[in-house]
Protein backbone atom coordinates (compact mmCIF):
# COMPACT_ATOMS: atom_id res chain seq x y z
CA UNK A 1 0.00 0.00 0.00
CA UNK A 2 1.04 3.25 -1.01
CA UNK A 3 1.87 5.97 2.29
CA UNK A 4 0.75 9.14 1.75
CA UNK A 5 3.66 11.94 2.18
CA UNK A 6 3.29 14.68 4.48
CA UNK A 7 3.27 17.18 1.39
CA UNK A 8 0.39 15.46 -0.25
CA UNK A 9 -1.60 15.27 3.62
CA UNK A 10 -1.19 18.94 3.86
CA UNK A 11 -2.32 19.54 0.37
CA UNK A 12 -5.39 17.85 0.56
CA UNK A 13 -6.00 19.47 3.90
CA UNK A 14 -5.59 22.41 2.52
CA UNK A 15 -7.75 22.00 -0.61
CA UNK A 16 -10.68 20.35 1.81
CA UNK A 17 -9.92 23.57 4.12
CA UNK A 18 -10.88 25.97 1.01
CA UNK A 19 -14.46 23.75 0.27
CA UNK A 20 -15.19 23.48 3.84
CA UNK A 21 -15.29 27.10 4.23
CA UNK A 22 -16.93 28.07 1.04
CA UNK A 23 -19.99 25.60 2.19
CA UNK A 24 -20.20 27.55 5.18
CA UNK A 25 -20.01 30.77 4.28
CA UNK A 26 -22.72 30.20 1.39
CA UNK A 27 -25.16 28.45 3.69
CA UNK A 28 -24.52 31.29 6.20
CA UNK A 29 -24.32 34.42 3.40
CA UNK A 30 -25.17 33.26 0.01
CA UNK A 31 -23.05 32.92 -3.11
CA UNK A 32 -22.97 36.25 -3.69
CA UNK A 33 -21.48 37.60 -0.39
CA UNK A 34 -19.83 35.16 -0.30
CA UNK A 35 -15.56 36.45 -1.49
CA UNK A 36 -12.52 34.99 -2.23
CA UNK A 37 -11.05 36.65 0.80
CA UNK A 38 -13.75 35.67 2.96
CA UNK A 39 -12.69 31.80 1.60
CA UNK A 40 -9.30 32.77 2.18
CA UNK A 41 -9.92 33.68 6.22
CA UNK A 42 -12.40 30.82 7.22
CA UNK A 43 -10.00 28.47 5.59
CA UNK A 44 -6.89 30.20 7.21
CA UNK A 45 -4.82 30.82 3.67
CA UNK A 46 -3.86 33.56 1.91
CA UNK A 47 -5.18 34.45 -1.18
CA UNK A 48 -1.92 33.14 -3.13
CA UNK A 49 -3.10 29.80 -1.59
CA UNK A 50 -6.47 30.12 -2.93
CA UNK A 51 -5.73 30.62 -6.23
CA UNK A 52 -3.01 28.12 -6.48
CA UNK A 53 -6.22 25.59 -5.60
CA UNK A 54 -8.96 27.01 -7.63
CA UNK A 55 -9.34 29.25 -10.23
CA UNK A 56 -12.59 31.15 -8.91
CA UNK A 57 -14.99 30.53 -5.89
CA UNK A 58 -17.29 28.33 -8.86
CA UNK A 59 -14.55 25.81 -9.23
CA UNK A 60 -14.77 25.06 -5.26
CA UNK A 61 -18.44 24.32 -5.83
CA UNK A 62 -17.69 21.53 -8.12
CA UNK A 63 -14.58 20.48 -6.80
CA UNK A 64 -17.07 17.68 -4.98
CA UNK A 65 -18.29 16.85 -7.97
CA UNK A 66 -15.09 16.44 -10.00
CA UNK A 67 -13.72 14.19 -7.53
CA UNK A 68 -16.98 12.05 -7.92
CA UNK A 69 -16.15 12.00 -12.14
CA UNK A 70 -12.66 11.25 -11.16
CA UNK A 71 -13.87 8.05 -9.14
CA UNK A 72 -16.07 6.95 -12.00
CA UNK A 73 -13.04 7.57 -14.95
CA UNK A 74 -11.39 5.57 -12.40
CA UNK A 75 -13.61 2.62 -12.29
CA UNK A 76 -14.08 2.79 -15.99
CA UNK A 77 -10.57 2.33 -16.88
CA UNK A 78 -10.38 -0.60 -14.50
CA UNK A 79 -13.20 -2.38 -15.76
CA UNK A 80 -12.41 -4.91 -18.81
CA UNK A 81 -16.06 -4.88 -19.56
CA UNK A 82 -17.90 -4.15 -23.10
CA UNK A 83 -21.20 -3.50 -23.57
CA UNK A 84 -23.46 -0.99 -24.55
CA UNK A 85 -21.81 2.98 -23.79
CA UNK A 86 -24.56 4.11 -21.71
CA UNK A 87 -24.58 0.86 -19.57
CA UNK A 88 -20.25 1.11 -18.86
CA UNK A 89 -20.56 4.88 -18.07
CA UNK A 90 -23.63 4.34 -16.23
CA UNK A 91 -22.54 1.65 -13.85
CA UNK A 92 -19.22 3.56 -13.44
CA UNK A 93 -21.02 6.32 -11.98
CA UNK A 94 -22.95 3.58 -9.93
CA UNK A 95 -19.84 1.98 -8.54
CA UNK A 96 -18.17 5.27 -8.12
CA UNK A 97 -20.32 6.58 -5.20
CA UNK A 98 -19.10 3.68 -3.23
CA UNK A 99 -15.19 5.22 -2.93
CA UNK A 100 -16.89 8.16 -0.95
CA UNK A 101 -18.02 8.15 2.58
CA UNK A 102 -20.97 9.30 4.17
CA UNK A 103 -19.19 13.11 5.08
CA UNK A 104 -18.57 13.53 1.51
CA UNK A 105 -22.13 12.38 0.95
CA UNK A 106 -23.31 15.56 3.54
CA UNK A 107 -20.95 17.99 1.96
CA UNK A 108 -21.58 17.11 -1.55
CA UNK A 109 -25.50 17.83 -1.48
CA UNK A 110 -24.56 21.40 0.12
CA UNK A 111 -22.54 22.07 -3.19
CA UNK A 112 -24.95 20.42 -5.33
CA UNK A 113 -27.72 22.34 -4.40
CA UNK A 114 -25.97 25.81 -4.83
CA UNK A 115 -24.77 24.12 -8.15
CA UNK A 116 -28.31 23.71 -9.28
CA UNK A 117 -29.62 27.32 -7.73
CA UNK A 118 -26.97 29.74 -9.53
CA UNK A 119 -26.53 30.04 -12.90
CA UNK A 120 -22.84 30.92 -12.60
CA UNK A 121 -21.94 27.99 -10.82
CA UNK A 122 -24.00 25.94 -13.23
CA UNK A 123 -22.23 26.60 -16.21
CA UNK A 124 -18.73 25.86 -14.48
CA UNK A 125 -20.73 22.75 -14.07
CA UNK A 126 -21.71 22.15 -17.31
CA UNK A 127 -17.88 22.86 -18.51
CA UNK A 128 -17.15 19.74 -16.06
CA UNK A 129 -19.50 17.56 -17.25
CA UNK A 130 -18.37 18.31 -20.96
CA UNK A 131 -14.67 17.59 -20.14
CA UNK A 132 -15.85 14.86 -18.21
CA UNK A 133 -17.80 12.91 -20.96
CA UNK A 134 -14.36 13.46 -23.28
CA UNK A 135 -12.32 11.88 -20.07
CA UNK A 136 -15.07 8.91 -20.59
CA UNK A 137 -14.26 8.86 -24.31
CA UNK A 138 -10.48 8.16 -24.58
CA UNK A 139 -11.14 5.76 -21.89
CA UNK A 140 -13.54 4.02 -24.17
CA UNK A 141 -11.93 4.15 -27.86
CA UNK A 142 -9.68 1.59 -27.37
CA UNK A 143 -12.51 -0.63 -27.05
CA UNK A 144 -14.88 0.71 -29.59
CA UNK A 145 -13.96 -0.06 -33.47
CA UNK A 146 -17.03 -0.27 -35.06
CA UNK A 147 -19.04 2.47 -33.58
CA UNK A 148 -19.19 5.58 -34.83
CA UNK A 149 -17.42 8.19 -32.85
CA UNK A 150 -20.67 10.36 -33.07
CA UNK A 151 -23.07 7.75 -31.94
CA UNK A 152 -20.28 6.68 -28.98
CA UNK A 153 -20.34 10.82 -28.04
CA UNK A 154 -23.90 10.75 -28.02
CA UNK A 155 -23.82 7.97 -25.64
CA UNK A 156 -21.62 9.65 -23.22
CA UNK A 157 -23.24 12.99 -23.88
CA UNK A 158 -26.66 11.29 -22.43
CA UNK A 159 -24.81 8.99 -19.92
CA UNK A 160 -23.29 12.31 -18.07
CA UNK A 161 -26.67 14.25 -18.68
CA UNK A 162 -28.47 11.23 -16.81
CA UNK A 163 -26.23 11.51 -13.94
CA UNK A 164 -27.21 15.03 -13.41
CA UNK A 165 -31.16 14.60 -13.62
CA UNK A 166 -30.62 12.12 -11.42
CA UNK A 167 -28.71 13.54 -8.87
CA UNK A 168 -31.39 17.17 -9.14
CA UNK A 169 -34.28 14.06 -8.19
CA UNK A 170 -31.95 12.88 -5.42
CA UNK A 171 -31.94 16.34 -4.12
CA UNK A 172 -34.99 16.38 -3.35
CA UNK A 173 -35.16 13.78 -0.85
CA UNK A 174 -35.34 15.12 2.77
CA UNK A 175 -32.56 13.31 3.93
CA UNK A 176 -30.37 12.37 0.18
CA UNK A 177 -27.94 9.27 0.97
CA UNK A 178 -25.72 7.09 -1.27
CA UNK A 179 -28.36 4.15 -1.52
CA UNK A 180 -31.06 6.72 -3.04
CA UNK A 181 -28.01 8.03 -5.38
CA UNK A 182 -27.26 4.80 -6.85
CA UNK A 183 -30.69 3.68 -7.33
CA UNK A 184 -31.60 6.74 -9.07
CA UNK A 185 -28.64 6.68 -11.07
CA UNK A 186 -28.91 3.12 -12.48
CA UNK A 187 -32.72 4.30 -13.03
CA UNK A 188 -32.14 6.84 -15.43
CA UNK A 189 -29.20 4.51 -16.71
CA UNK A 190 -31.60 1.57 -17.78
CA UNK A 191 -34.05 4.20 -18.93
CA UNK A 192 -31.32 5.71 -21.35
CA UNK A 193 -29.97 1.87 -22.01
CA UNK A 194 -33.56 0.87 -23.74
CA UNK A 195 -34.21 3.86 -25.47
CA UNK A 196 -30.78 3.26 -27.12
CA UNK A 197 -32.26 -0.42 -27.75
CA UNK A 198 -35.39 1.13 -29.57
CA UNK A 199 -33.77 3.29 -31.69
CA UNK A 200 -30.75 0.52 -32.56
CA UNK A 201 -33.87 -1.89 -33.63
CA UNK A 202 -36.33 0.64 -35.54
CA UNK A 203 -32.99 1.37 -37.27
CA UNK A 204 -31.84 -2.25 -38.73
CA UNK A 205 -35.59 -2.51 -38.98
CA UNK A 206 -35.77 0.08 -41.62
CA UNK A 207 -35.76 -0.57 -45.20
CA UNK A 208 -32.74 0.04 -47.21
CA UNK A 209 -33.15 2.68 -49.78
């Protein structure tokens, strides 16, 4: 097993510093009030130190989430399995909430929800999920050489976008947890997964011109 070097510790302290305090100063202030130097003081850094971590207070709102994608690009490029796009991705994401504890769990719906509420935030969001689903791709293109690269994007386009209804419809549960996250998750998975199933049958079903 790999030991962790004091360097790395205090890095990742640091970085979990910076998202602790920008969770409690939006649930205490808003977004809006919420400043880079305010980050900076609850999390006991300079601003230097802020910046060297994220870009912009938006980027510590889906720093959560990013780690999540991480897992699941993990998992995927682990997993020897083939199948249909939608299906791989989707139980990635599945298996991916179970490298996270239930603190994470807590922390993550604060971010989510402010994610979901402000448009700013939302498109840094979006930007993730994009980069994400082209993480998902080089994964996959090793194993795909018969698929058209438009019809594998697609896949992973709708994959990614599944994972975020899902997780808005987790949100509102009164108390979200990981078990309601993964069944909602491989919901919206098989849904996606069938409807792939229709169209790749009304398609070889179709006369040839």
């Amino acid at each position: 097993m790999e030991v962790m070097g004091l360097r790395e510790r205090r890095r990742i302290q640091t970085r979990e510093a910076i998202i602790g305090a920008t969770l409690d100063l939006c649930a205490q202030r808003g977004f809006g009030a919420t400043t880079v130097d305010a980050i900076a003081e609850r999390a006991d850094v300079s601003r230097r130190t802020f910046f060297r971590f994220f870009p912009t207070k938006e980027n510590v709102l889906i720093a959560l989430e990013s780690d999540f994608f991480d897992a699941a690009v993990d998992v995927l490029s682990g997993s020897g399995r083939t199948g249909l796009v939608i299906e791989l991705v989707g139980e990635a994401l599945v298996e991916a909430t179970t490298r996270f504890d239930d603190e994470w769990c807590a922390r993550f719906v604060e971010a989510a929800r402010v994610i979901d509420e402000i448009p700013a935030v939302e498109a840094v969001g979006l930007e993730l999920c994009a980069r994400t689903a082209g993480r998902l791709r080089e994964v996959l293109r090793p194993r795909e050489d018969r698929t058209p690269d438009h019809v594998v994007e697609l896949a992973l386009e709708s994959a990614v976008s599944g994972w975020r209804l899902a997780r808005r419809r987790w949100l509102r549960h009164d108390n979200p947890g990981f078990a309601e996250l993964r069944e909602l998750v491989r919901e919206h998975v098989d849904a996606l997964a069938a409807a792939a199933a229709l169209v790749a049958t009304a398609t070889e079903s179709r006369p040839a011109p």
